[in-house]
C-alpha atoms as a PDB file:
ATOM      1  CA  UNK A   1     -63.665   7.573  19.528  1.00  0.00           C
ATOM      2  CA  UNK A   2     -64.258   3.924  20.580  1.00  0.00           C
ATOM      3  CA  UNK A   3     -64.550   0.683  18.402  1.00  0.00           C
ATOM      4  CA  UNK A   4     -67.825   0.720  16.200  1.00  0.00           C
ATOM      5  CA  UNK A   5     -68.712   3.930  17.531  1.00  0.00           C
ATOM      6  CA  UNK A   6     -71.173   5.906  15.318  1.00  0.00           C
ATOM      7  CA  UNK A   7     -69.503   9.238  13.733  1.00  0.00           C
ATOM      8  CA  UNK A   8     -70.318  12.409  16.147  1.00  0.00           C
ATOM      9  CA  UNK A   9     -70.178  16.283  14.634  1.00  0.00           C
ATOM     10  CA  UNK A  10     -68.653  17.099  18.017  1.00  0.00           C
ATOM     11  CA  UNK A  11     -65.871  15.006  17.629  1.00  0.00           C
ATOM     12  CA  UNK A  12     -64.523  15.562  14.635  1.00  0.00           C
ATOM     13  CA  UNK A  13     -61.976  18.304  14.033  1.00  0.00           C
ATOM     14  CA  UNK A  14     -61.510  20.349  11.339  1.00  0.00           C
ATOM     15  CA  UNK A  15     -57.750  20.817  11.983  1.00  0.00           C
ATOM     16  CA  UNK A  16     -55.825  19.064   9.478  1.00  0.00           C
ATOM     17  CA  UNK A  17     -52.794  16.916  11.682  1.00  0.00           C
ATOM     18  CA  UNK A  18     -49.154  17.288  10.616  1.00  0.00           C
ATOM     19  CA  UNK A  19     -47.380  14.035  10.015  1.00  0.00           C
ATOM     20  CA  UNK A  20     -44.412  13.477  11.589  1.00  0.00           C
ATOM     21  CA  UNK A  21     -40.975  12.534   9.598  1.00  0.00           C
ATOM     22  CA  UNK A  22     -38.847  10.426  11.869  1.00  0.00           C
ATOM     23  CA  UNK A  23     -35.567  10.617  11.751  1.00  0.00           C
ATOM     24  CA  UNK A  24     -33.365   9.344   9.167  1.00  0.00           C
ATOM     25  CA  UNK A  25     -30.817   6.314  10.500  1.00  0.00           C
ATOM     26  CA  UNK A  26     -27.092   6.718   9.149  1.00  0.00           C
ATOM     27  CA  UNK A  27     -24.364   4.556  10.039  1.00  0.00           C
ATOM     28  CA  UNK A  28     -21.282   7.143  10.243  1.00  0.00           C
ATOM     29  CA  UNK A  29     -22.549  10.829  10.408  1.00  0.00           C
ATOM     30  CA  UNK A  30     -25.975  12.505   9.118  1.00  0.00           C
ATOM     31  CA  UNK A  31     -24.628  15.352   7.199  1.00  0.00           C
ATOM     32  CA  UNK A  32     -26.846  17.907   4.892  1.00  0.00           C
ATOM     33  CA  UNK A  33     -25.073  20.078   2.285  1.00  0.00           C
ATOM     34  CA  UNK A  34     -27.051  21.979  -0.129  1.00  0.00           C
ATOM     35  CA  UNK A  35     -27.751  21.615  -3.622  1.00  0.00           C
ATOM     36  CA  UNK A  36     -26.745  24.960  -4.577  1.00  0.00           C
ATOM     37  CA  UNK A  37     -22.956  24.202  -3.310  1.00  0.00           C
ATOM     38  CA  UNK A  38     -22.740  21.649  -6.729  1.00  0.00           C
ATOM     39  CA  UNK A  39     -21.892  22.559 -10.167  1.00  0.00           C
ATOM     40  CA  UNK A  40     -24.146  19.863 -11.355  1.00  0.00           C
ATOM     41  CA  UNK A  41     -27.107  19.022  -8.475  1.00  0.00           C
ATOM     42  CA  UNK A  42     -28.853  15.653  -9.805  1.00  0.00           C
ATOM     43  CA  UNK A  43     -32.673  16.122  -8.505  1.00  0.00           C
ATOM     44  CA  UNK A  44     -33.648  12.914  -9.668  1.00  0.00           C
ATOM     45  CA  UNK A  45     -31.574  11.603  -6.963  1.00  0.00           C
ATOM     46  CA  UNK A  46     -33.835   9.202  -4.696  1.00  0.00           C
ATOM     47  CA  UNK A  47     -33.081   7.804  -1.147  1.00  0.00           C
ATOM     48  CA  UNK A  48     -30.806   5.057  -1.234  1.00  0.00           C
ATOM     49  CA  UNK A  49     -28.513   6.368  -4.251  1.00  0.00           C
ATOM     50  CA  UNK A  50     -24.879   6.260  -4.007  1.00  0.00           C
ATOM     51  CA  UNK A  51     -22.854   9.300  -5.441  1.00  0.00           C
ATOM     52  CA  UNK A  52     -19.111  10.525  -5.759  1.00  0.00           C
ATOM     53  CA  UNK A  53     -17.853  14.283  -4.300  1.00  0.00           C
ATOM     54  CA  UNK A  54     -15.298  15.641  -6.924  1.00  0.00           C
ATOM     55  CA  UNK A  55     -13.275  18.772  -6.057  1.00  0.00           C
ATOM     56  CA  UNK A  56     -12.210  20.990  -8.484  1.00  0.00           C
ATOM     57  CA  UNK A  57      -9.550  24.018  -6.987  1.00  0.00           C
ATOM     58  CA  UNK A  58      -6.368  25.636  -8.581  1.00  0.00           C
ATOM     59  CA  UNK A  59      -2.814  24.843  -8.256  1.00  0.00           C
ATOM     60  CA  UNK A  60      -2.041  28.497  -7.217  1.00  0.00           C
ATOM     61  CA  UNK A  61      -4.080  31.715  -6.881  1.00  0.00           C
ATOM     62  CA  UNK A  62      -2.108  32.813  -9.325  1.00  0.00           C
ATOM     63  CA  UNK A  63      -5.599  34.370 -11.426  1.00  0.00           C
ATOM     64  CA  UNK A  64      -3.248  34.207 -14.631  1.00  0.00           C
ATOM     65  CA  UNK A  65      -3.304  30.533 -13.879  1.00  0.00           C
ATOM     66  CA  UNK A  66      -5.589  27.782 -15.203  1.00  0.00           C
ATOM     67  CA  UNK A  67      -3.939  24.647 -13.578  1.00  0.00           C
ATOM     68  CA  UNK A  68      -6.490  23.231 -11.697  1.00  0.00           C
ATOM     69  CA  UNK A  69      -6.339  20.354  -9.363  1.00  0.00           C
ATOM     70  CA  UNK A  70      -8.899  17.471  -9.257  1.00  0.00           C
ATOM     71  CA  UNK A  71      -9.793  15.110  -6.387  1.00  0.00           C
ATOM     72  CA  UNK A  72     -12.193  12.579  -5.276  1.00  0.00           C
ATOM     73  CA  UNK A  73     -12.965  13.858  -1.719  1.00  0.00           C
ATOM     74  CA  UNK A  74     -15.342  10.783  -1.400  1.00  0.00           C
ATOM     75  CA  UNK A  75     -16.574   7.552  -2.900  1.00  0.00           C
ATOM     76  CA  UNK A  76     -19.679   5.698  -2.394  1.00  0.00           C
ATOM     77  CA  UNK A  77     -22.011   8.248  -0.581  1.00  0.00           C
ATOM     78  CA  UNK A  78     -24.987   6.825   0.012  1.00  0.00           C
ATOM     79  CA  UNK A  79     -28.302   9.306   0.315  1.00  0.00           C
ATOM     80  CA  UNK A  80     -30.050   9.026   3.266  1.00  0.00           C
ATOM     81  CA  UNK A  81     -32.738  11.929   2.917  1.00  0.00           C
ATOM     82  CA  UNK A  82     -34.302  15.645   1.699  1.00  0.00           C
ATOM     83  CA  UNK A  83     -34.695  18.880   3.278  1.00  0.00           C
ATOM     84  CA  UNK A  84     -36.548  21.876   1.925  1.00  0.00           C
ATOM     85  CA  UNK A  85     -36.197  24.838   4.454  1.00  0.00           C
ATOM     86  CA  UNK A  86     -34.627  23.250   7.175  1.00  0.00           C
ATOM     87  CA  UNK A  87     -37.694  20.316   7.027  1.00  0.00           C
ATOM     88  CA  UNK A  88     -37.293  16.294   5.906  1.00  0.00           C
ATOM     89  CA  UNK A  89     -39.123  15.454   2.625  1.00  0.00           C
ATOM     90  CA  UNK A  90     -39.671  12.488   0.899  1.00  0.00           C
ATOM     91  CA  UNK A  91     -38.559  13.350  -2.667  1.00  0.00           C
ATOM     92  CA  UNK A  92     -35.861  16.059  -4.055  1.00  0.00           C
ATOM     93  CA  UNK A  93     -39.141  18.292  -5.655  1.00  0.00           C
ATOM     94  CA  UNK A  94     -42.817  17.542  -5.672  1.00  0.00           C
ATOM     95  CA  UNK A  95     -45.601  19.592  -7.047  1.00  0.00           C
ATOM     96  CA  UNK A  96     -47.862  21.300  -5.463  1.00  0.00           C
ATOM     97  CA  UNK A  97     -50.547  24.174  -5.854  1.00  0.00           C
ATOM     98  CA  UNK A  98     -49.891  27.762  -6.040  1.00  0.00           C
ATOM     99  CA  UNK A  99     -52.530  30.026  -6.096  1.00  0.00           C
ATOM    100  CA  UNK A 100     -52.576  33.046  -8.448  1.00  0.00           C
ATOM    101  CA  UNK A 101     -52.310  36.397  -8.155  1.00  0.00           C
ATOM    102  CA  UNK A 102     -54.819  38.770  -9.512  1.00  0.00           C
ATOM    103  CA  UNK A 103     -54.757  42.447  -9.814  1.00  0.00           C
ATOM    104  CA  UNK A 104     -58.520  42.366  -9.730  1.00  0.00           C
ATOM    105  CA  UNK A 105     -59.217  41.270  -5.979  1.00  0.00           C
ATOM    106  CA  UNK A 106     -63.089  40.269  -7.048  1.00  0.00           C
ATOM    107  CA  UNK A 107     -62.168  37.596  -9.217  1.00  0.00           C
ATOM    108  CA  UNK A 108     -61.864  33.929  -8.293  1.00  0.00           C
ATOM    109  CA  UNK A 109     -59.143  32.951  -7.449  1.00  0.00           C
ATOM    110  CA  UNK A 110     -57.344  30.296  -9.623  1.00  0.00           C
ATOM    111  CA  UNK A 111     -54.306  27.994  -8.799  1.00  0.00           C
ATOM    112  CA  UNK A 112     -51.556  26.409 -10.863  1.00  0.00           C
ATOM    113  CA  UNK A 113     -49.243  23.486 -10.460  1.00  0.00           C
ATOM    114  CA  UNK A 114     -45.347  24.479  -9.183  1.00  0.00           C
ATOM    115  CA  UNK A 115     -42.289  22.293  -8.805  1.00  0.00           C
ATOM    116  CA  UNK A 116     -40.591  22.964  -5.699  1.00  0.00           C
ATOM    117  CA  UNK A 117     -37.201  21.660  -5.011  1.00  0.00           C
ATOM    118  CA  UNK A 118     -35.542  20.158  -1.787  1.00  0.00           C
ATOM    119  CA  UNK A 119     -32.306  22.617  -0.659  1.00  0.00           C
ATOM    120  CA  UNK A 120     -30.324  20.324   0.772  1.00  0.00           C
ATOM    121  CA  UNK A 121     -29.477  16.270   0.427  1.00  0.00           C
ATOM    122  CA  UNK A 122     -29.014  14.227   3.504  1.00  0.00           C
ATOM    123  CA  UNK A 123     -26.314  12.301   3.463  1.00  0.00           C
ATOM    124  CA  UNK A 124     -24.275   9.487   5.628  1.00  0.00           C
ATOM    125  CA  UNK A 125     -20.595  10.350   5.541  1.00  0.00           C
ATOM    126  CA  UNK A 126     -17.524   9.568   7.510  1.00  0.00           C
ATOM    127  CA  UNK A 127     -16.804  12.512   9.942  1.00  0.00           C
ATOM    128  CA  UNK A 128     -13.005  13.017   8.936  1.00  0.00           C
ATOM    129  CA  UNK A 129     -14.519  13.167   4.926  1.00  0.00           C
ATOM    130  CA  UNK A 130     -16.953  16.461   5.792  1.00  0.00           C
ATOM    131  CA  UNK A 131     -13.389  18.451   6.850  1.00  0.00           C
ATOM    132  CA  UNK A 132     -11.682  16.916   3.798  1.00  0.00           C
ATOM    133  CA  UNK A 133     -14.900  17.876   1.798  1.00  0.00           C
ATOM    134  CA  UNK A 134     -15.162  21.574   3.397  1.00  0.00           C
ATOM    135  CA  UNK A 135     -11.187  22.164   2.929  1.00  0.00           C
ATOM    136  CA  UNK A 136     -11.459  21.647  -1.193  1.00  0.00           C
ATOM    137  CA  UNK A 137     -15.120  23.222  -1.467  1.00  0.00           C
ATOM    138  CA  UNK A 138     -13.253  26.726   0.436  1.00  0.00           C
ATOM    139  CA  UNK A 139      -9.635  26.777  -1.767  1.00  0.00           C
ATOM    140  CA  UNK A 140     -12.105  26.140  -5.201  1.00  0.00           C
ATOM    141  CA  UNK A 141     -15.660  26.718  -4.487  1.00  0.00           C
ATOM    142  CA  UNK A 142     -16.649  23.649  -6.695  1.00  0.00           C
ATOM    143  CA  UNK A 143     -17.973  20.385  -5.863  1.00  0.00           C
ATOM    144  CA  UNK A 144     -19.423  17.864  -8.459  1.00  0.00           C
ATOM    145  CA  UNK A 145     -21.437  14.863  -7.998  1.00  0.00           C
ATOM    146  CA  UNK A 146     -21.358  11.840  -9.532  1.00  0.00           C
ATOM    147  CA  UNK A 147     -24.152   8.983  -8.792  1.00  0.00           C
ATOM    148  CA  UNK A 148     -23.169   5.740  -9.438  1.00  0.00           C
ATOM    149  CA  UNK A 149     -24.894   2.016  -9.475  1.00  0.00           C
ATOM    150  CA  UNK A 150     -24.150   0.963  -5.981  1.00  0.00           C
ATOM    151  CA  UNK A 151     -21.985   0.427  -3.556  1.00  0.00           C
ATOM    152  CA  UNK A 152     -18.606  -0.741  -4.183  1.00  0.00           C
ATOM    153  CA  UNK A 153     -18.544  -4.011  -1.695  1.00  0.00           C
ATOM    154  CA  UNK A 154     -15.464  -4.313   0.616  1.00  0.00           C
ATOM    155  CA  UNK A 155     -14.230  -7.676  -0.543  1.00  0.00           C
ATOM    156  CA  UNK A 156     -13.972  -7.742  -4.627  1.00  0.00           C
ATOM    157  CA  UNK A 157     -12.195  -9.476  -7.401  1.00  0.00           C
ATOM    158  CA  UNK A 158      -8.694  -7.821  -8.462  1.00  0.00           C
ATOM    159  CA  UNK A 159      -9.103  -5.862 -11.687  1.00  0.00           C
ATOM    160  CA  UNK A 160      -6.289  -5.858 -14.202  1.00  0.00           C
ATOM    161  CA  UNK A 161      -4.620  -2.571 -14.819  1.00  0.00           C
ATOM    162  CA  UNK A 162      -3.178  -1.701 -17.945  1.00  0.00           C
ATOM    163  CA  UNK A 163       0.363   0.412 -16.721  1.00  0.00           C
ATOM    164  CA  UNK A 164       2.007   1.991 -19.482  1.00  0.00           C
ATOM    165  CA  UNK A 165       6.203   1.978 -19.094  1.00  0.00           C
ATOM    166  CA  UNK A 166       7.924  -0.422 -17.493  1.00  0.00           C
ATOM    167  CA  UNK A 167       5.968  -3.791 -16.296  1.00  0.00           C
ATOM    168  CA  UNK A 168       6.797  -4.917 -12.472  1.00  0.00           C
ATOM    169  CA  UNK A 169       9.147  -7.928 -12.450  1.00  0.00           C
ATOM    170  CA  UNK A 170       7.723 -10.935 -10.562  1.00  0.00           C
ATOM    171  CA  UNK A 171       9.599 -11.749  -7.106  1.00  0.00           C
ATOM    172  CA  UNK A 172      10.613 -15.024  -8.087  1.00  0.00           C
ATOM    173  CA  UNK A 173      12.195 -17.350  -5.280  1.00  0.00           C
ATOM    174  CA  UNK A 174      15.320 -18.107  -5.244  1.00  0.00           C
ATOM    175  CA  UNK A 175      16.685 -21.438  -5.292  1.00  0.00           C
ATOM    176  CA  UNK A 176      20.191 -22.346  -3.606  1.00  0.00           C
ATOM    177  CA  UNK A 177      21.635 -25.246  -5.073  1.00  0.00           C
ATOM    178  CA  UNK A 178      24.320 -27.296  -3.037  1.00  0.00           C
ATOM    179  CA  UNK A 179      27.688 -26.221  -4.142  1.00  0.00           C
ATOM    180  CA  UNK A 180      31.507 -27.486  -2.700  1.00  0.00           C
ATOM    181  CA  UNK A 181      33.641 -23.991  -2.072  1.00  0.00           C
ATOM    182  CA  UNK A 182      36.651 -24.578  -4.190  1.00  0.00           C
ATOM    183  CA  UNK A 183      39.412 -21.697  -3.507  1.00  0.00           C
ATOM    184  CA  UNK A 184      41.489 -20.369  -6.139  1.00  0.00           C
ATOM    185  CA  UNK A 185      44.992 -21.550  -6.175  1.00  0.00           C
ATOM    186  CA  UNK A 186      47.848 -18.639  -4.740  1.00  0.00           C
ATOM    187  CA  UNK A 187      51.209 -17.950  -5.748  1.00  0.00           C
ATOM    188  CA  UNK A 188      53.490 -15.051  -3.532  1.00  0.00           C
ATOM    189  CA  UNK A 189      56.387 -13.387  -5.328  1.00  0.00           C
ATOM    190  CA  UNK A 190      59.371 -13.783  -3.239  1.00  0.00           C
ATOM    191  CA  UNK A 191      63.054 -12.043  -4.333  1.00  0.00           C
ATOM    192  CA  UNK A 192      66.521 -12.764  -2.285  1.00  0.00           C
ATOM    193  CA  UNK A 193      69.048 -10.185  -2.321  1.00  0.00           C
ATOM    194  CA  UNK A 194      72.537 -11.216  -1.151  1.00  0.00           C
ATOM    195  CA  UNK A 195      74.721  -8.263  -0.401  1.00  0.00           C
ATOM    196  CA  UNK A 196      78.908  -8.401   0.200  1.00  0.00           C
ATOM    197  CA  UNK A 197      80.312  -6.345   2.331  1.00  0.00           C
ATOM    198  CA  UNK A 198      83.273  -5.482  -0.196  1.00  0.00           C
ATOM    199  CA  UNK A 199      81.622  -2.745  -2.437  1.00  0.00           C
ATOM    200  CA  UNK A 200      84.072  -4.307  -5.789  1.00  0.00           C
ATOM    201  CA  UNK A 201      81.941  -7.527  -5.253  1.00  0.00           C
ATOM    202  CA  UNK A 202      78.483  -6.712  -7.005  1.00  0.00           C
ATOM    203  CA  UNK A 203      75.210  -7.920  -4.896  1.00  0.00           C
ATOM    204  CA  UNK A 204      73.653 -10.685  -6.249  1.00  0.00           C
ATOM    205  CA  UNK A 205      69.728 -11.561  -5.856  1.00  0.00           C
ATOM    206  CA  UNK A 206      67.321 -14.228  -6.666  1.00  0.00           C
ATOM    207  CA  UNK A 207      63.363 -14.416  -7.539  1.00  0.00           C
ATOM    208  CA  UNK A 208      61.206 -17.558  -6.361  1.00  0.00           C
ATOM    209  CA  UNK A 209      57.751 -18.419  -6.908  1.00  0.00           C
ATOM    210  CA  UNK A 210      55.838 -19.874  -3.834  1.00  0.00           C
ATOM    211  CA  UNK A 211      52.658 -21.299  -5.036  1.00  0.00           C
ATOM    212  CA  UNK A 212      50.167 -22.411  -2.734  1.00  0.00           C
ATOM    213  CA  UNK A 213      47.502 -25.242  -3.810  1.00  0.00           C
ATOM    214  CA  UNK A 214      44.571 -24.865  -1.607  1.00  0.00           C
ATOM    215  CA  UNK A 215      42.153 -26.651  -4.150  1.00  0.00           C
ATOM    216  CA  UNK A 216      44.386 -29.647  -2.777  1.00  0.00           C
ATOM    217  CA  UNK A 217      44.565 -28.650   0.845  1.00  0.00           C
ATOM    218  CA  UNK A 218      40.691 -28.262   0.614  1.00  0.00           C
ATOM    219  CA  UNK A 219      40.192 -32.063  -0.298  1.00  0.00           C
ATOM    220  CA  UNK A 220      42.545 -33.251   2.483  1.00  0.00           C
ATOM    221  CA  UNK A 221      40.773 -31.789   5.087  1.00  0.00           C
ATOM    222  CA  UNK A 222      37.573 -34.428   5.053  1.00  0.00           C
ATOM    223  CA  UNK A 223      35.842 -31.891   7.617  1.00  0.00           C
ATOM    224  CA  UNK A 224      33.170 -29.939   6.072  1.00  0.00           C
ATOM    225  CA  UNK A 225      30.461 -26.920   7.496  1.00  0.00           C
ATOM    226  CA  UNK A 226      27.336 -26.089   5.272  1.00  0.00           C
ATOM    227  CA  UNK A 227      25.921 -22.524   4.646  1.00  0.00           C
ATOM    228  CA  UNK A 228      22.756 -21.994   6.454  1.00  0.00           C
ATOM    229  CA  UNK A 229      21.845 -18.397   6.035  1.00  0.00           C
ATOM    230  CA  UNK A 230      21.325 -16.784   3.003  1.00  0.00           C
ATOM    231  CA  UNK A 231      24.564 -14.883   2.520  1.00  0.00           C
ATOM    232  CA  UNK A 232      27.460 -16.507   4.187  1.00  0.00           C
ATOM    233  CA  UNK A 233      30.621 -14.372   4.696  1.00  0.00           C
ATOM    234  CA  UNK A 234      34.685 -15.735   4.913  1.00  0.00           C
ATOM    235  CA  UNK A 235      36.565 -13.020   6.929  1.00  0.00           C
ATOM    236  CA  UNK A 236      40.244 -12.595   7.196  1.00  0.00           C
ATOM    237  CA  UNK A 237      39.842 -12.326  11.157  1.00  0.00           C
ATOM    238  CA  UNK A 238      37.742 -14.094  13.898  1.00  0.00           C
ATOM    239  CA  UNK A 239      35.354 -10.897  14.259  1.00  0.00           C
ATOM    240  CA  UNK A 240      32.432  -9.567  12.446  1.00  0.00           C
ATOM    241  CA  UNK A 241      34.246  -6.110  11.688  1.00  0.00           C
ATOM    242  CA  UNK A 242      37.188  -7.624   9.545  1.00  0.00           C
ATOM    243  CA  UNK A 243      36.860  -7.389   6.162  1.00  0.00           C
ATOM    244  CA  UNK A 244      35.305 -10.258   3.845  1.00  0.00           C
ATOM    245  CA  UNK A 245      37.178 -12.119   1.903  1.00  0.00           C
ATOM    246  CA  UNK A 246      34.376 -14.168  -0.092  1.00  0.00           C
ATOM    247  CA  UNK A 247      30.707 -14.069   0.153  1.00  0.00           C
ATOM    248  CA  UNK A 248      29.072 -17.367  -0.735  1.00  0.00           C
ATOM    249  CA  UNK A 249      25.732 -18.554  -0.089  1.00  0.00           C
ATOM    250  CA  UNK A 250      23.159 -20.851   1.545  1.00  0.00           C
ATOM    251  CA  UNK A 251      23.858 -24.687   1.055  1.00  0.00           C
ATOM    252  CA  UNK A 252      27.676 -24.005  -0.254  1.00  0.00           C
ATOM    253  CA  UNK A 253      29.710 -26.999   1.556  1.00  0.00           C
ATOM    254  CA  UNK A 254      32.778 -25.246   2.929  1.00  0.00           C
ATOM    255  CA  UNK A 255      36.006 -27.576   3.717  1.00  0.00           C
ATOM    256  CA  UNK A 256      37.372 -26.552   7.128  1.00  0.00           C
ATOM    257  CA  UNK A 257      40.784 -27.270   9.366  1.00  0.00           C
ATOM    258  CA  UNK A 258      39.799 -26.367  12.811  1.00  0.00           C
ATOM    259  CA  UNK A 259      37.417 -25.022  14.826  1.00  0.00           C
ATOM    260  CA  UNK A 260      39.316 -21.774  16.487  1.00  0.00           C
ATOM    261  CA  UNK A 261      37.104 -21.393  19.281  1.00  0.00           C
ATOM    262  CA  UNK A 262      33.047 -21.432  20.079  1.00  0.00           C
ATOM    263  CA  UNK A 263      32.027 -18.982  17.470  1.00  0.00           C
ATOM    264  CA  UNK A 264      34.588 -19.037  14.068  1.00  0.00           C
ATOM    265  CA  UNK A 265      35.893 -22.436  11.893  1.00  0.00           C
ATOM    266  CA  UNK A 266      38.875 -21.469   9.743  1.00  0.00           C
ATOM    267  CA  UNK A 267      37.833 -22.594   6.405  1.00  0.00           C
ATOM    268  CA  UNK A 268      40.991 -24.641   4.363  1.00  0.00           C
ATOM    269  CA  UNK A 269      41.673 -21.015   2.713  1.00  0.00           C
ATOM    270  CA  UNK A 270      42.927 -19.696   5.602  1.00  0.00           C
ATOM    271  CA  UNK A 271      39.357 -17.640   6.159  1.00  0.00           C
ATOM    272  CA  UNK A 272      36.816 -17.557   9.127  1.00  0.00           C
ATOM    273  CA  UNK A 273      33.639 -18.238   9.190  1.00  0.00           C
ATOM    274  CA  UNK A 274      30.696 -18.020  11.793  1.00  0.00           C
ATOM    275  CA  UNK A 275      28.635 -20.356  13.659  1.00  0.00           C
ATOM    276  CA  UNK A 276      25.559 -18.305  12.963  1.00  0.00           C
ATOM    277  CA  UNK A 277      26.336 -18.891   9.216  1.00  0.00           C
ATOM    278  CA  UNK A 278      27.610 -22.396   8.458  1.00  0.00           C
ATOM    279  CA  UNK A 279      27.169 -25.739  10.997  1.00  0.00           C
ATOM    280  CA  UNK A 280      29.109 -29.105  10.966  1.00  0.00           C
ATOM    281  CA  UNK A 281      27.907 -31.423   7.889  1.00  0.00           C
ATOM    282  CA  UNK A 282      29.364 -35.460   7.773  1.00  0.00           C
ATOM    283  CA  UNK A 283      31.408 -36.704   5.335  1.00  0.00           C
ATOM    284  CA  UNK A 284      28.689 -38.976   4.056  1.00  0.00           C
ATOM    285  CA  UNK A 285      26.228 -36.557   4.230  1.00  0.00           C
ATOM    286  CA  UNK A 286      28.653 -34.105   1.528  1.00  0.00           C
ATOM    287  CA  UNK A 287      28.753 -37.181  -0.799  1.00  0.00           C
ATOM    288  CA  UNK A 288      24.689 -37.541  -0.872  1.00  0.00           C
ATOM    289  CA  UNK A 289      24.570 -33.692  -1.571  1.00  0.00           C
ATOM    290  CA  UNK A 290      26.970 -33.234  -3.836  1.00  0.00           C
ATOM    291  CA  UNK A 291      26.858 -36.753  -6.117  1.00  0.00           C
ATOM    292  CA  UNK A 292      23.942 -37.733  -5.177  1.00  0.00           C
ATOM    293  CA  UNK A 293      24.167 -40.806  -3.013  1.00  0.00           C
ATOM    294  CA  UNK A 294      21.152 -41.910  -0.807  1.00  0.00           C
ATOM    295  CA  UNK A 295      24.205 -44.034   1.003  1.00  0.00           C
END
């Protein structure tokens, strides 16, 4: 018919047109599963909800066994539609008219008002979720819904957890104060035996007591290296597969003699250390450090 066109018998049909349902828009995958698959199905779900999937499956199939194993498959599932036999609808049941049946073919026939339900809910899921959801549904054969308010958002305030045992100790950073390496003085045991070669002459021996002060030899060296990584290791030999003698730490002055070659000082205890570790500090430097002198 055109604009302002007068009504005409001829064209107008009595054929009633079917409306077309477009199809529903989903971000991640369109998926339908069926209400009867739930222990609970909510039909006063509406497009737009959000809802959990809770599996529910035993332990063992073991039928003596009643251990059952929950799990939230999914969170957040929004609801993107309705199908009743294979179709889109708008709500999860509407009502509609049914007519009656009469034994008594003559009489009018009446009609009544029926609920009919949707079978399945539409929903927009993450593809690797459906396999997750399809694994639990075939070891159990129960799924549960839960709806919930909305969307969780992605970015969200941390909520405080109550844990019950032992509370989580705070890293707390460590500070490393500037300390001067004082060694621990050393004494060696030495004994003398002198021995005649008459045997009617008995052998006579002596015990001395070397003590070695390297507290003192450590001041009177005036050449000093300072820890710069965080564990610093003395070793008895110029090689990083001796054996440690002492483990100190960052910012510990260390009191040296010599530098033995491009890689190791040996420190005034007779030790080794490595250039990777500890680097050349001044004299005046030490005294600002250690007694605090801005001089």
């Amino acid at each position: 018919m055109y604009k302002n066109e007068m009504y005409r018998k001829e064209k107008i049909s009595n054929l009633k047109t079917k409306e077309e349902i477009k199809n529903i828009p989903f971000k991640y995958s369109s998926y339908n599963i069926g209400f009867s698959l739930f222990k609970n199905p909510n039909f006063s779900l509406n497009k737009g909800d959000f809802i959990d999937l809770i599996t529910v499956y035993p332990k063992s199939k073991d039928k003596k066994n009643m251990d059952y194993k929950l799990r939230y498959v999914a969170k957040n599932i929004k609801v993107i539609g309705f199908m009743e036999k294979g179709k889109l609808v708008e709500n999860t049941f509407r009502k509609i008219k049914q007519k009656v049946k009469k034994k008594n073919k003559k009489e009018k026939p009446t009609y009544e008002l029926v609920v009919k339900y949707s079978d399945e809910l539409v929903l927009d899921i993450k593809p690797y979720l459906i396999l997750s959801l399809l694994d639990d549904y075939n070891k159990g054969k129960q799924v549960w819904m839960v709806q919930v308010k909305e969307a969780i958002p992605k970015k969200r305030k941390p909520v405080d957890i109550i844990k019950i045992g032992k509370t989580p100790k705070k890293a707390v950073k460590r500070i490393y104060p500037y300390k001067e390496y004082i060694p621990r003085n050393t004494s060696v045991v030495k004994v003398a035996t002198i021995e005649y070669m008459d045997d009617k002459i008995a052998s006579h021996s002596s015990t001395s007591i070397l003590r070695t002060n390297l507290k003192k030899q450590c001041k009177e060296t005036k050449q000093y290296l300072i820890g710069i990584s965080k564990k610093v290791y003395l070793r008895k030999a110029t090689s990083n597969r001796s054996n440690v003698v002492k483990k100190v730490y960052k910012n510990y002055i260390l009191p040296y003699t010599k530098k033995v070659n491009d890689n190791w000082y040996e420190i005034c205890d007779g030790s080794f250390v490595h250039k990777n570790e500890a680097v050349r500090i001044s004299n005046k430097r030490v005294k600002g450090l250690l007694y605090g002198s801005k001089k």
